[in-house]
Protein backbone atom coordinates (compact mmCIF):
# COMPACT_ATOMS: atom_id res chain seq x y z
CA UNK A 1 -25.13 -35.83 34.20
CA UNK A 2 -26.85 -38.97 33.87
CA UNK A 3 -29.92 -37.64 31.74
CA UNK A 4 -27.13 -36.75 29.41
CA UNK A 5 -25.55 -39.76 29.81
CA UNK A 6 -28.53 -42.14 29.05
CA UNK A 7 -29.72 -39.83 26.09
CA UNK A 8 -26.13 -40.26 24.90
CA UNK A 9 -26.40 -44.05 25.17
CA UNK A 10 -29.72 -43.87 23.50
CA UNK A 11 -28.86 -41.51 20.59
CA UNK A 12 -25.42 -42.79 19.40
CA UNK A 13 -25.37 -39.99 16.35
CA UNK A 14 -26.02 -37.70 18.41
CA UNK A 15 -23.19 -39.02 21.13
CA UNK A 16 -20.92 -38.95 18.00
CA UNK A 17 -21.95 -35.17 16.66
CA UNK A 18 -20.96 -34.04 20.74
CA UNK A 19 -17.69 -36.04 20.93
CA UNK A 20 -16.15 -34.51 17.25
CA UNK A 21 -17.37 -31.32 19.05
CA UNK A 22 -15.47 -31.60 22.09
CA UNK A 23 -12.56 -32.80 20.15
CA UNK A 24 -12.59 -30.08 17.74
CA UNK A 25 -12.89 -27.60 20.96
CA UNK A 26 -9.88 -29.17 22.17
CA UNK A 27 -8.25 -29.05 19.02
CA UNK A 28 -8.85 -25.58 18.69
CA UNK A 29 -6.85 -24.70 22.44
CA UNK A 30 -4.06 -27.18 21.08
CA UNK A 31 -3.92 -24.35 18.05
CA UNK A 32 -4.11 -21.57 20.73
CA UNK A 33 -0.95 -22.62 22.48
CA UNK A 34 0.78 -23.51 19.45
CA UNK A 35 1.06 -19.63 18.13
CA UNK A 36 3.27 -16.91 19.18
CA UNK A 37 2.98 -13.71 20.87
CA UNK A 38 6.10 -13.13 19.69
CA UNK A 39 4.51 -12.77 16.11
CA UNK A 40 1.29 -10.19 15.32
CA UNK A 41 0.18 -12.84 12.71
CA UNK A 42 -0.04 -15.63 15.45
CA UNK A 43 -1.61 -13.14 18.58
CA UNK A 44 -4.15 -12.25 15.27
CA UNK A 45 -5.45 -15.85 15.03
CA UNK A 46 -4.89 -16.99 18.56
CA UNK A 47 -7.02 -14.02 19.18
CA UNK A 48 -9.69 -15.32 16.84
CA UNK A 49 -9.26 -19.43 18.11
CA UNK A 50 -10.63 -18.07 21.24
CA UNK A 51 -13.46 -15.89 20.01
CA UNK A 52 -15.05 -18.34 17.83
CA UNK A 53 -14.58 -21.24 19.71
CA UNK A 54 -18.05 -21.31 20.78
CA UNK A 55 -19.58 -21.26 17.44
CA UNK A 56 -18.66 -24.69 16.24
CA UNK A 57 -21.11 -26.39 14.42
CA UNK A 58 -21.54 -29.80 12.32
CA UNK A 59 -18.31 -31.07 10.61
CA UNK A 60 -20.72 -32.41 7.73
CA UNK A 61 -18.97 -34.99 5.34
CA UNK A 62 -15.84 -36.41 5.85
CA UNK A 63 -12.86 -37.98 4.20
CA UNK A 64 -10.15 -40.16 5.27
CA UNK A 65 -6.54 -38.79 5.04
CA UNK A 66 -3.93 -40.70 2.45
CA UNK A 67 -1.43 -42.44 4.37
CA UNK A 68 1.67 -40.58 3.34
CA UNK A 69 -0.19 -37.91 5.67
CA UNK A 70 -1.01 -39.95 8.09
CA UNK A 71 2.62 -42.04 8.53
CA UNK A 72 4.39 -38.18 9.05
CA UNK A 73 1.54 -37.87 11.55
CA UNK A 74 2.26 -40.94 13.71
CA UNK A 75 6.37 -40.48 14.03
CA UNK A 76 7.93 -39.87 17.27
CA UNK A 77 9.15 -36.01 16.10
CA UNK A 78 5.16 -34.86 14.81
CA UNK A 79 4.03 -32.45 16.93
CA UNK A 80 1.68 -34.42 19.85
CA UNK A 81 -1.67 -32.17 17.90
CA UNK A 82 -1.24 -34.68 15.29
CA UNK A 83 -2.88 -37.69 17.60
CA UNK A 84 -5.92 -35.02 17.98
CA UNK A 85 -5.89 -33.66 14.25
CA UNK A 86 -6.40 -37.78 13.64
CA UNK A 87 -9.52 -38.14 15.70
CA UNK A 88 -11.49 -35.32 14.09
CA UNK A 89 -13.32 -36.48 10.77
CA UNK A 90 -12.39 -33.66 8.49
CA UNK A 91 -13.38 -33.10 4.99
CA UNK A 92 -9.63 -33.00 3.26
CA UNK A 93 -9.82 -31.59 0.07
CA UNK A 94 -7.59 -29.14 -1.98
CA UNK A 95 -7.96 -25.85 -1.28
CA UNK A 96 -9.86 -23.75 -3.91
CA UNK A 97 -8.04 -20.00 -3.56
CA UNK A 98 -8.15 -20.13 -7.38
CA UNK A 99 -10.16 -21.42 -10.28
CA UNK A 100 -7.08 -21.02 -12.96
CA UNK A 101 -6.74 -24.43 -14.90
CA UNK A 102 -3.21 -24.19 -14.08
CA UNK A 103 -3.68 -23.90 -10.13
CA UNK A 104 -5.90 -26.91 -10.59
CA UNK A 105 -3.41 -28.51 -12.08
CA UNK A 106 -0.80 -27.88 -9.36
CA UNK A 107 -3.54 -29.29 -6.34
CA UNK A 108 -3.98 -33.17 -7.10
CA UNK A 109 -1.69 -33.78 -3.95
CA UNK A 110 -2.55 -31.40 -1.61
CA UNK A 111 -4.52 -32.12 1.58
CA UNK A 112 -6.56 -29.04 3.35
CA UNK A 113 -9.20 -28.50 5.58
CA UNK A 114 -10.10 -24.11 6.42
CA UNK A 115 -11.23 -24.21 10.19
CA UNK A 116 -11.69 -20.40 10.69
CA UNK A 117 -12.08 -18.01 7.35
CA UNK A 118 -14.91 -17.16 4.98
CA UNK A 119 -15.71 -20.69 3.72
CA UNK A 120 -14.37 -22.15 7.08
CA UNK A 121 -15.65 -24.29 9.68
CA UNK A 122 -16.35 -21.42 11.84
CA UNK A 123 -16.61 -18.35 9.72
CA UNK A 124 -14.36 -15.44 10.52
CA UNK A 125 -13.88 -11.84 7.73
CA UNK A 126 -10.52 -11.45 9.84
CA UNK A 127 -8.39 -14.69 9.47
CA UNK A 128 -7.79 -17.41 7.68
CA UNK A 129 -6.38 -20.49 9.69
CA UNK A 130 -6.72 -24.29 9.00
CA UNK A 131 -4.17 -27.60 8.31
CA UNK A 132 -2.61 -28.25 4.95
CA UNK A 133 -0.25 -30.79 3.61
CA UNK A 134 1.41 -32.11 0.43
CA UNK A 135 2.48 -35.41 -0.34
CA UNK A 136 5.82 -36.45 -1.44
CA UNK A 137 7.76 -35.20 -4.87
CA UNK A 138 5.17 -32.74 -4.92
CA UNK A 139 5.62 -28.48 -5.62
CA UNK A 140 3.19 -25.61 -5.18
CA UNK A 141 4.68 -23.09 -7.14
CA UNK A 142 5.22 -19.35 -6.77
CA UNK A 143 2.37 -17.81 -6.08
CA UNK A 144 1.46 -14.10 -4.10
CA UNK A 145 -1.69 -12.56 -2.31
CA UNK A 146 -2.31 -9.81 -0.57
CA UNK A 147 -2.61 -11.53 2.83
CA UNK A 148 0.05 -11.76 4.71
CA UNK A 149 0.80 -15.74 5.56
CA UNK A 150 2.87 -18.29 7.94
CA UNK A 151 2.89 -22.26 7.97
CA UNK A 152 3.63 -23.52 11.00
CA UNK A 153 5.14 -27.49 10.25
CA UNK A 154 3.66 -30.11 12.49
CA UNK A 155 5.15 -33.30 10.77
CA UNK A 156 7.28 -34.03 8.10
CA UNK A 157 9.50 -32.11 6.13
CA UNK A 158 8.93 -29.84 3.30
CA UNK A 159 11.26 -26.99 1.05
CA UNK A 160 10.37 -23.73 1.23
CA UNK A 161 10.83 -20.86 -1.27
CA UNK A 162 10.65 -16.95 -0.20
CA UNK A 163 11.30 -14.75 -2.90
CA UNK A 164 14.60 -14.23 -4.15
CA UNK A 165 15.97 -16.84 -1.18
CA UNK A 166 16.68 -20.65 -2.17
CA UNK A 167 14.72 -23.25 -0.88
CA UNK A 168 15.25 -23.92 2.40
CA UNK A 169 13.87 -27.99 4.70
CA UNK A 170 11.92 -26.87 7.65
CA UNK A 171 10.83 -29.69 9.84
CA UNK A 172 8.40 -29.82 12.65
CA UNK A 173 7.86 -26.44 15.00
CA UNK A 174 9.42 -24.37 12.26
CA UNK A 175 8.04 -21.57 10.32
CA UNK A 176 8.22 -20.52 6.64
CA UNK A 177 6.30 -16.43 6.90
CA UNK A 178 5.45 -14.97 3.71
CA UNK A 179 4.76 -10.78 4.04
CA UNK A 180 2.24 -9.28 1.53
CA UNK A 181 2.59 -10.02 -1.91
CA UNK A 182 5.85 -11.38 -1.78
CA UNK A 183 6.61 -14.34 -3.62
CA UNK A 184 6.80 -18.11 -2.35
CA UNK A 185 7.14 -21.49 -3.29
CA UNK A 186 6.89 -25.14 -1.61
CA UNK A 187 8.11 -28.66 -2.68
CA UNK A 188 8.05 -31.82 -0.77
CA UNK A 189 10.65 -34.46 -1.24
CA UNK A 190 10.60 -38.10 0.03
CA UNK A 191 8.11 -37.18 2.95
CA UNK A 192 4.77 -35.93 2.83
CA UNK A 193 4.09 -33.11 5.94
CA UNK A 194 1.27 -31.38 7.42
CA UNK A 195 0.95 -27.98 8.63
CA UNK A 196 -0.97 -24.86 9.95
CA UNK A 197 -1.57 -21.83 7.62
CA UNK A 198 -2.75 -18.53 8.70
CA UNK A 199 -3.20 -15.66 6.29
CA UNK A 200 -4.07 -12.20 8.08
CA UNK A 201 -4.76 -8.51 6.65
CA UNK A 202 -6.46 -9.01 2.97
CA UNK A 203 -7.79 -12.58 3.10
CA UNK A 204 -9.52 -12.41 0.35
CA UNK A 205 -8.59 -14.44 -2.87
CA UNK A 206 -9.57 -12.17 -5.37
CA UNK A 207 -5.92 -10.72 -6.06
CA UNK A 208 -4.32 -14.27 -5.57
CA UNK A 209 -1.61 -15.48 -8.42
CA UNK A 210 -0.35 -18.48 -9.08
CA UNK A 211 2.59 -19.06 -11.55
CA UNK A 212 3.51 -22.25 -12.05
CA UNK A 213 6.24 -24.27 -10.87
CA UNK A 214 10.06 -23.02 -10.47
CA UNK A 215 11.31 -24.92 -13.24
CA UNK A 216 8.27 -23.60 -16.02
């Protein structure tokens, strides 16, 4: 212990590189007792959380969250994660499931870091899991894929679409779960949010579609 602790003290990179580590560890068993047994999707990545959690590496660059996030984040009904979501220096960037000019388009305002999948953190073939948010007067439009997908809120607010269904506000520790293929939508009104996403089964991208917003 104190070897470690003086070559800490001497190597403060290095003391920072261990610290996100540990963080991201714990952030990882926050995720594990988040999910549901009660849901195949959820036992499917909780599964995974644990199997990879050894294999976390460098976090590599980072960027800071926009503060419509980050205020969602820091109120009294955010899930507690939030606090440890904070203290990890993530790369937040759009998500790139599609190269379509028109789903670039529709991604200015969206906030997303992939901790397990094929371009992930830790790289999994089986699941795709990581945090995603939109800011305010935002919409992702209808869009399907063959995996089947959940968000899981953890602050804020946001409307969600699911196929034929209206939109419906879920708030924080609700669900919006999209089967295979079928149809769904999300639009953000005077709050940003922030949430998990898991897709399971086909995770691949190559049969995703994106249509546009509800009112094109």
């Amino acid at each position: 212990y104190r070897s470690l602790k003086r070559k800490r003290a001497r190597n403060p990179h290095e003391t920072a590189k261990w610290d996100h580590a540990m963080t991201l560890a714990s952030l990882f068993d926050g995720l594990c007792d988040i999910l549901s047994d009660d849901h195949s999707i959820e036992r499917n990545a909780k599964a995974e959380l644990r199997r990879l959690k050894a294999q976390i590496g460098p976090l590599g660059k980072s960027s800071r969250l926009k503060e419509p996030f980050l205020d969602v984040m820091a109120r009294d009904d955010a899930h507690p994660i939030c606090s440890l979501i904070g203290e990890v220096p993530f790369h937040w960037a759009p998500p790139e499931t599609s190269s379509a000019p028109l789903y670039k388009d529709h991604s200015h305002f969206k906030a997303h870091v992939e901790l397990l999948g094929p371009t992930g953190l830790v790289t999994s073939s089986k699941i795709r899991l990581g945090l995603y948010g939109m800011l305010p007067h935002s919409e992702y439009g209808i869009r399907t894929h063959p995996a089947e997908e959940t968000y899981i809120m953890l602050a804020g607010s946001a409307f969600w679409k699911v196929d034929d269904a209206p939109f419906g506000q879920l708030f924080t520790g609700q669900r919006s779960y999209h089967p295979s293929m079928v149809p769904h939508a999300t639009r953000t009104g005077d709050d940003a949010f922030m949430s998990i996403y898991i897709w399971d089964g086909d995770i691949s991208t190559e049969n995703y579609r994106h249509y546009g917003t509800t009112e094109d």
